[in-house]
Protein backbone atom coordinates (compact mmCIF):
# COMPACT_ATOMS: atom_id res chain seq x y z
CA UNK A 1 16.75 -5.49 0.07
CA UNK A 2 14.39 -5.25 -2.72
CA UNK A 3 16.09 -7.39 -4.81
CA UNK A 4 16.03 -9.93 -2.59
CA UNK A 5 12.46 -9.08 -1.35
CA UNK A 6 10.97 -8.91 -4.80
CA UNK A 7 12.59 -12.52 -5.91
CA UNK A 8 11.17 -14.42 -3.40
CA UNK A 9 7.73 -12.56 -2.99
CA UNK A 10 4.53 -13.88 -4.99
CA UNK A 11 4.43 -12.07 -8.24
CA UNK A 12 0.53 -11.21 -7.33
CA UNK A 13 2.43 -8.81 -4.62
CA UNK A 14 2.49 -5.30 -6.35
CA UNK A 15 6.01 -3.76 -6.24
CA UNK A 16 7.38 -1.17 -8.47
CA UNK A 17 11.26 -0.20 -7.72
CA UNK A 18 10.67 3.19 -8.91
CA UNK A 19 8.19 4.08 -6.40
CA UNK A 20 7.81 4.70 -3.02
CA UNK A 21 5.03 3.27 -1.15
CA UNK A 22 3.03 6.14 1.19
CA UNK A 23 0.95 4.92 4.39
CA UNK A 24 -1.09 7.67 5.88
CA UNK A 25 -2.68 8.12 9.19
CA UNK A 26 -4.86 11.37 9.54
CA UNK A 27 -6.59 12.93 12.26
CA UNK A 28 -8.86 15.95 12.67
CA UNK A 29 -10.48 16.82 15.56
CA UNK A 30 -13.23 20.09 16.37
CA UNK A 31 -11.34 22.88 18.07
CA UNK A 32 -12.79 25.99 18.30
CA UNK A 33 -8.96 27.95 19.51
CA UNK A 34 -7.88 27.61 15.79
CA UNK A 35 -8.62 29.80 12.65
CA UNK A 36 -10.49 26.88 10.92
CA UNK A 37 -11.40 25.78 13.06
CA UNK A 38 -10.14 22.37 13.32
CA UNK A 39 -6.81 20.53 14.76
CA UNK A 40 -5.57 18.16 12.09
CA UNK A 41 -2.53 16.33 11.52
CA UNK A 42 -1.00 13.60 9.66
CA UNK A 43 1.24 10.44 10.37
CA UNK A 44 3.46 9.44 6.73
CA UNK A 45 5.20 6.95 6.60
CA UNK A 46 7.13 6.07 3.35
CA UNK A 47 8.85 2.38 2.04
CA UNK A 48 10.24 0.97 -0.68
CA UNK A 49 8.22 -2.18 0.13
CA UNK A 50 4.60 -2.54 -0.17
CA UNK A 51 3.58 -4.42 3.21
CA UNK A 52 0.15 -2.72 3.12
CA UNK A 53 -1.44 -4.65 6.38
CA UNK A 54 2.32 -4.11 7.99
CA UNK A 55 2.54 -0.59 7.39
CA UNK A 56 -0.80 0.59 7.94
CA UNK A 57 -0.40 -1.15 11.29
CA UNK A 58 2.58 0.42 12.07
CA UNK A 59 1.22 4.17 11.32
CA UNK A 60 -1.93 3.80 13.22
CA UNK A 61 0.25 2.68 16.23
CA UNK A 62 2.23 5.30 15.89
CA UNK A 63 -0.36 7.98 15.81
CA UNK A 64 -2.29 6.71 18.45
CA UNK A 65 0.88 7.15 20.59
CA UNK A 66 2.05 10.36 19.04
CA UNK A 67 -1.49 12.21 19.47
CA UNK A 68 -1.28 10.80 23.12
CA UNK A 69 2.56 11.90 23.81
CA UNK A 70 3.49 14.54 21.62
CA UNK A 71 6.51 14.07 18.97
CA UNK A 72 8.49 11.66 21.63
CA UNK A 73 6.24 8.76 20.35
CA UNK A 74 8.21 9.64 16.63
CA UNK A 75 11.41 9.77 18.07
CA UNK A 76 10.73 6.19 20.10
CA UNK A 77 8.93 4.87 17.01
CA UNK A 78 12.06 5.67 14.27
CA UNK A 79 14.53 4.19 17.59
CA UNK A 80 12.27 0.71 17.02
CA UNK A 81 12.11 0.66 13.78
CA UNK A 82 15.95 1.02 13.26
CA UNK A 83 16.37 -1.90 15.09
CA UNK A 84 14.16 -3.95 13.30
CA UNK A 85 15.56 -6.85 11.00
CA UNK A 86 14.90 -6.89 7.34
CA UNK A 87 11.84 -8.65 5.83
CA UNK A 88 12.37 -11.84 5.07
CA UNK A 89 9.72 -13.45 2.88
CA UNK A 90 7.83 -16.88 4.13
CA UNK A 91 8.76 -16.04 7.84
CA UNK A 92 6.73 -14.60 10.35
CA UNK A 93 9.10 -11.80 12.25
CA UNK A 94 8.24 -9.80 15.15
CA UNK A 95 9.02 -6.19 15.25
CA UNK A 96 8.91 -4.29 18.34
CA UNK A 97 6.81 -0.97 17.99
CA UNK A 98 6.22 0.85 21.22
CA UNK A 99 5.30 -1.34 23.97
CA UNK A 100 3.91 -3.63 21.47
CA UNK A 101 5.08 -6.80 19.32
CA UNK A 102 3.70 -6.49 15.47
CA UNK A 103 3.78 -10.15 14.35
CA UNK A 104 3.97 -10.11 10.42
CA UNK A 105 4.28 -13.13 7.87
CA UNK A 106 5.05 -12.62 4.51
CA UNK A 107 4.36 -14.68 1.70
CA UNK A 108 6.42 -16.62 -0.29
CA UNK A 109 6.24 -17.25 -4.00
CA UNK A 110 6.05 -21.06 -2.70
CA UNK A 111 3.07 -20.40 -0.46
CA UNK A 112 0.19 -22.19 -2.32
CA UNK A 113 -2.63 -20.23 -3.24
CA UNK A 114 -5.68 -19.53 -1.46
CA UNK A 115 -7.85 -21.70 -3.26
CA UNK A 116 -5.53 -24.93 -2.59
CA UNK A 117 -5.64 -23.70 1.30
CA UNK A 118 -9.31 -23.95 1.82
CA UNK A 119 -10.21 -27.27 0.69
CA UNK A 120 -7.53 -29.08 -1.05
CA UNK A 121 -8.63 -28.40 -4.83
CA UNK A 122 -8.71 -25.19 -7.01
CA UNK A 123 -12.18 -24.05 -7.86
């Protein structure tokens, strides 16, 4: 997969095999019933791929459900995301995520650059 991924992708796309990319969603929230204070937790979610927009996406989604439903949203959420289909680069996919279609393209190292896309000449 990262092979494969890594090949195709634009070499201004930062990957690193030997790391694992972390996306984080945190919440805190005033509660007076606790020692400090404060109820906080954190979403993680970790990949070998670093879809930024994609993943940060995906863990606000899934906080938003899991601080509304309790750890079923987690469970529903890793049920989806087993079923998605592996990345494939200068395709837009949908993956299901609960109740909700994340569209995602990712770019090729064919795309042409951003420059070329706005008016037809580099600047």
């Amino acid at each position: 997969c990262q092979k494969s991924f890594v090949d195709k992708s634009p070499s201004s796309l930062p990957f690193d095999a030997h790391y694992l990319y972390g996306f984080v969603h945190f919440r805190q929230c005033k509660d007076a019933t606790i020692h400090r204070g404060y109820y906080q937790k954190s979403i993680v979610l970790m990949s070998v791929l670093p879809l930024f927009s994609l993943f940060y996406s995906v863990t606000a989604r899934i906080a938003e459900h899991f601080f509304e439903n309790g750890e079923a949203a987690i469970e529903a959420a890793c049920h989806h995301i087993d079923t998605w289909q592996q990345p494939q680069v200068g395709r837009t996919i949908e993956f299901p995520l609960l109740g909700t279609l994340i569209s995602c393209r990712l770019p090729a190292a064919c795309d042409l650059p951003y420059e070329f896309r706005l008016d037809g000449h580099v600047e």
